[in-house]
C-alpha atoms as a PDB file:
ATOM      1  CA  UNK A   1      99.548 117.308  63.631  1.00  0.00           C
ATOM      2  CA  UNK A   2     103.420 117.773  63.688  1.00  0.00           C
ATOM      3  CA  UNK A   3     105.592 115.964  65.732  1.00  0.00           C
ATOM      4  CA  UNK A   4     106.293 119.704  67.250  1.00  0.00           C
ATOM      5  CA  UNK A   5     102.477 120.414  68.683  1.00  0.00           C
ATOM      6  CA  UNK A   6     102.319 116.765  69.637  1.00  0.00           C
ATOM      7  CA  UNK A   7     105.072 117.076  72.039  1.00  0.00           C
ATOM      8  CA  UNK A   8     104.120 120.856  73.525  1.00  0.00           C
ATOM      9  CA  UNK A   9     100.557 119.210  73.700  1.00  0.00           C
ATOM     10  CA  UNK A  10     101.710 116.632  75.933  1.00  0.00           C
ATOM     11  CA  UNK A  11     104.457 118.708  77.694  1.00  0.00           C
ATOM     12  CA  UNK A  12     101.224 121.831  78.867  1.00  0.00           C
ATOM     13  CA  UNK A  13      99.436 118.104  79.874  1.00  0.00           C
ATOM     14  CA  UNK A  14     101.910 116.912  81.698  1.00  0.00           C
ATOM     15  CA  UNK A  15     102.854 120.711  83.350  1.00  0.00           C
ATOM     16  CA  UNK A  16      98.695 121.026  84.233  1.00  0.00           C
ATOM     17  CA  UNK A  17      99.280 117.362  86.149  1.00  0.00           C
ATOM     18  CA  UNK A  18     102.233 118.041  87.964  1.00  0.00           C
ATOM     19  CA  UNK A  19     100.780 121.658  88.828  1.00  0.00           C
ATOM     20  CA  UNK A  20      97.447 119.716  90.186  1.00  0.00           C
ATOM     21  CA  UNK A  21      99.284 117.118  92.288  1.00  0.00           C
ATOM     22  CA  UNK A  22     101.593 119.923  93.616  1.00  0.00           C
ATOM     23  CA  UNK A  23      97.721 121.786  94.759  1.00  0.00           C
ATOM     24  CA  UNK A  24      96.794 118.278  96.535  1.00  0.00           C
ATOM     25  CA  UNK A  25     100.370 117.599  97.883  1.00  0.00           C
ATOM     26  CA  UNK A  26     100.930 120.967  99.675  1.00  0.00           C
ATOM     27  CA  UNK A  27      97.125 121.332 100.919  1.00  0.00           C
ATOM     28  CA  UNK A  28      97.838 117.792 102.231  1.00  0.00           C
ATOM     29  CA  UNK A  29     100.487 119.574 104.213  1.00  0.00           C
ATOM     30  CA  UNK A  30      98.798 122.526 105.313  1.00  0.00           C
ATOM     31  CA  UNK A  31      96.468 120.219 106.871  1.00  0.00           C
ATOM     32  CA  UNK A  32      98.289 118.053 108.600  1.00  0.00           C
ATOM     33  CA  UNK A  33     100.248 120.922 110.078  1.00  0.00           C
ATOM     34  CA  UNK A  34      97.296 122.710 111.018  1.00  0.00           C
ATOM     35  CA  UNK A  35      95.876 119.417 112.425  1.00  0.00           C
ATOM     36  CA  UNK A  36      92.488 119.485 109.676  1.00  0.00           C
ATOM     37  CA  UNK A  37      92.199 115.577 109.528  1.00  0.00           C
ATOM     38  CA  UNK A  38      89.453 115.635 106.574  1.00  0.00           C
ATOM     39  CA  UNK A  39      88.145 114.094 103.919  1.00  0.00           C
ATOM     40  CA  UNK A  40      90.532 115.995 101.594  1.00  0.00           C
ATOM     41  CA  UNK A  41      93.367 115.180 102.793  1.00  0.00           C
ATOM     42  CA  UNK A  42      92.382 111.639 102.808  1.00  0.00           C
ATOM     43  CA  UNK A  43      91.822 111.923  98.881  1.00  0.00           C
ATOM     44  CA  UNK A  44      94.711 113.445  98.583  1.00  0.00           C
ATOM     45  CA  UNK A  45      96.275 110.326 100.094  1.00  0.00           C
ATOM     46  CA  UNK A  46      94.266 108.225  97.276  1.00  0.00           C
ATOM     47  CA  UNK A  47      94.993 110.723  94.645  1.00  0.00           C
ATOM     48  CA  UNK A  48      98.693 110.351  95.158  1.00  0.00           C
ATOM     49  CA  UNK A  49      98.675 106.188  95.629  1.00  0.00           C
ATOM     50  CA  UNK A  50      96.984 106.272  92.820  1.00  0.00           C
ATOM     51  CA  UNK A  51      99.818 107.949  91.026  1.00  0.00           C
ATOM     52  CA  UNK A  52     102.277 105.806  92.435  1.00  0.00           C
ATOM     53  CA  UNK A  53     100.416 102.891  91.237  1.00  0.00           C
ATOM     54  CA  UNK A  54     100.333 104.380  87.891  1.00  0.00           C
ATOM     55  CA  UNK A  55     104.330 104.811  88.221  1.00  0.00           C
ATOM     56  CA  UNK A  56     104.529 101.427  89.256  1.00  0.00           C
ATOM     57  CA  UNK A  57     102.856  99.685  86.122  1.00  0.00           C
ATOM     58  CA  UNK A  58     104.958 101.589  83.850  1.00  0.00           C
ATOM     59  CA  UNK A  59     107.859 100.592  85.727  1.00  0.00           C
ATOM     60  CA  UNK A  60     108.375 104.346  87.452  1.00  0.00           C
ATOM     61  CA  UNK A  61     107.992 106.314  84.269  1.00  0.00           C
ATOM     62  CA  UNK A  62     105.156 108.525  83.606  1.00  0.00           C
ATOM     63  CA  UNK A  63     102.700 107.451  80.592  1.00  0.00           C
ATOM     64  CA  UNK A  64     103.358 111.080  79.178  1.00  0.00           C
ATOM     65  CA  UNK A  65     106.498 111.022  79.401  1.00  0.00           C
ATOM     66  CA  UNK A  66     106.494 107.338  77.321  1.00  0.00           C
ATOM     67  CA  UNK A  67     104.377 109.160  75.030  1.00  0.00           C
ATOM     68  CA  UNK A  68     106.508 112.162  74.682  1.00  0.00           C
ATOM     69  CA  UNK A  69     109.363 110.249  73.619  1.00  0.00           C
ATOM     70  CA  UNK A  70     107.446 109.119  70.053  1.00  0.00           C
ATOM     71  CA  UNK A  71     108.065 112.847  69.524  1.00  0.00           C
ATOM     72  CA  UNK A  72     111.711 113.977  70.921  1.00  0.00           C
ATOM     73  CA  UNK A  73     114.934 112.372  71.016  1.00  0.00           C
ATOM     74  CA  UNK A  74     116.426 114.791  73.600  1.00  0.00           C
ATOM     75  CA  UNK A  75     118.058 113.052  76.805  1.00  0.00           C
ATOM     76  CA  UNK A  76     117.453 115.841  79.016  1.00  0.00           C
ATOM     77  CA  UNK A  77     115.099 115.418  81.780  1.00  0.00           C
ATOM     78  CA  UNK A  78     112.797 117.920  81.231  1.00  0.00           C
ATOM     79  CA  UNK A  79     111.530 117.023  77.778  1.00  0.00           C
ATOM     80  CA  UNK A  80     108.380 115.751  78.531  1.00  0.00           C
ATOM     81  CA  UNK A  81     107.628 118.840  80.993  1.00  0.00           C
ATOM     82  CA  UNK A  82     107.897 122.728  81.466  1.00  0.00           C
ATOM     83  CA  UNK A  83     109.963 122.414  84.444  1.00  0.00           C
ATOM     84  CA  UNK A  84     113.752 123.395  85.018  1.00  0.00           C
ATOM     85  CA  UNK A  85     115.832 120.372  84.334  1.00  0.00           C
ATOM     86  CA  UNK A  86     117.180 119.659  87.609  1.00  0.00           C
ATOM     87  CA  UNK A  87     113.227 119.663  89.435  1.00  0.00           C
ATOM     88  CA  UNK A  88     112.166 117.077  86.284  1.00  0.00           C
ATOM     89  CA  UNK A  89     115.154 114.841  87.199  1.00  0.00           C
ATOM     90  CA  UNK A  90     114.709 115.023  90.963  1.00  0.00           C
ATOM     91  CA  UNK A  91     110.560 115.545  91.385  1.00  0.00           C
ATOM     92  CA  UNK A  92     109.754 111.899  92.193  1.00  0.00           C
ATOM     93  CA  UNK A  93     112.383 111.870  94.743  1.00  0.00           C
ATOM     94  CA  UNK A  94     111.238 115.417  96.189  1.00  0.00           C
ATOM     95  CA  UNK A  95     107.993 114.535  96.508  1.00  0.00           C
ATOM     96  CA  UNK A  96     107.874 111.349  97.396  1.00  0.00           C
ATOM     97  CA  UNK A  97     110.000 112.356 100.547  1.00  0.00           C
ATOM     98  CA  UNK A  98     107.280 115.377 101.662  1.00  0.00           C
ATOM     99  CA  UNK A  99     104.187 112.942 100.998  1.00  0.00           C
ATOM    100  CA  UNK A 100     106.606 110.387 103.660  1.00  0.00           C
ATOM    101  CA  UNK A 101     106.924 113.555 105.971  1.00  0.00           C
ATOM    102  CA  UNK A 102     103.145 114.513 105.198  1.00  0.00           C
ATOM    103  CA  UNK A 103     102.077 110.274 106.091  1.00  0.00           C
ATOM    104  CA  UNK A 104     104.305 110.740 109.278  1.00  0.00           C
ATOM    105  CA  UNK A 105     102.942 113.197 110.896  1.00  0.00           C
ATOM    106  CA  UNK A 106      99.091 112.438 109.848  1.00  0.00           C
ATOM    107  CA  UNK A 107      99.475 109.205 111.397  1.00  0.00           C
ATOM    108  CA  UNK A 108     100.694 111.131 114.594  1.00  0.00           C
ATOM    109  CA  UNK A 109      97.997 113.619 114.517  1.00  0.00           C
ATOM    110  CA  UNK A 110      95.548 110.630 113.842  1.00  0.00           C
ATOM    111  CA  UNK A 111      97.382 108.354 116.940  1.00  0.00           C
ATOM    112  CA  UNK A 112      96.869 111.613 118.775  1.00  0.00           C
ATOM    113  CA  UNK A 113      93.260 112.260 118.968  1.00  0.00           C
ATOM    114  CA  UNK A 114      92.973 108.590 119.339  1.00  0.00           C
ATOM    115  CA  UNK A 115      94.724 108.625 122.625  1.00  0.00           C
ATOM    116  CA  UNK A 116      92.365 111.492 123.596  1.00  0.00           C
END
């Protein structure tokens, strides 16, 4: 296998992943806004600490993108990834902030049918 495939193979990977997590993230939203406290969205919360774990033991790089870079010597940010540069540079930081905005108002909706 070239060098070439390898790297669109893991790129289309990596695209599928983010396009799955982007499913769970925003259905996490829709339900908290819509106040469906499920069993969904609380796999969507593991699904997405589970991520973050996986960031964290390869010190907040993505394995794909380590293995991408045995095939490409480019510096730009989207190399690894069919997105436009400037969402590959910024996506943990976008993300992390609506899964923070997504925790917040859970634990709200969660504090509120307690109280009730």
């Amino acid at each position: 296998m070239t060098k070439k495939t390898s790297l669109i193979i893991i790129k289309t990977v990596h695209t599928l992943i983010w396009i799955f997590f982007n499913i769970v993230i925003f259905y996490m939203l829709y339900a908290v806004i819509i106040g469906k406290i499920d069993k969904w969205l609380w796999l969507g919360f593991g699904l997405v600490a589970l991520e973050g774990l996986v960031l964290l033991v390869f010190k907040f790089f993505c394995p794909l993108t380590i293995m991408a870079r045995q095939y490409s010597d480019s510096d730009r940010d989207n190399f690894d990834i069919y997105l436009p540069n400037w969402l590959a540079r910024n996506t943990k930081r976008i993300y992390t902030s609506i899964v923070l905005f997504i925790a917040v108002i859970a634990l709200l909706r969660v504090m509120q049918v307690s109280i009730l």
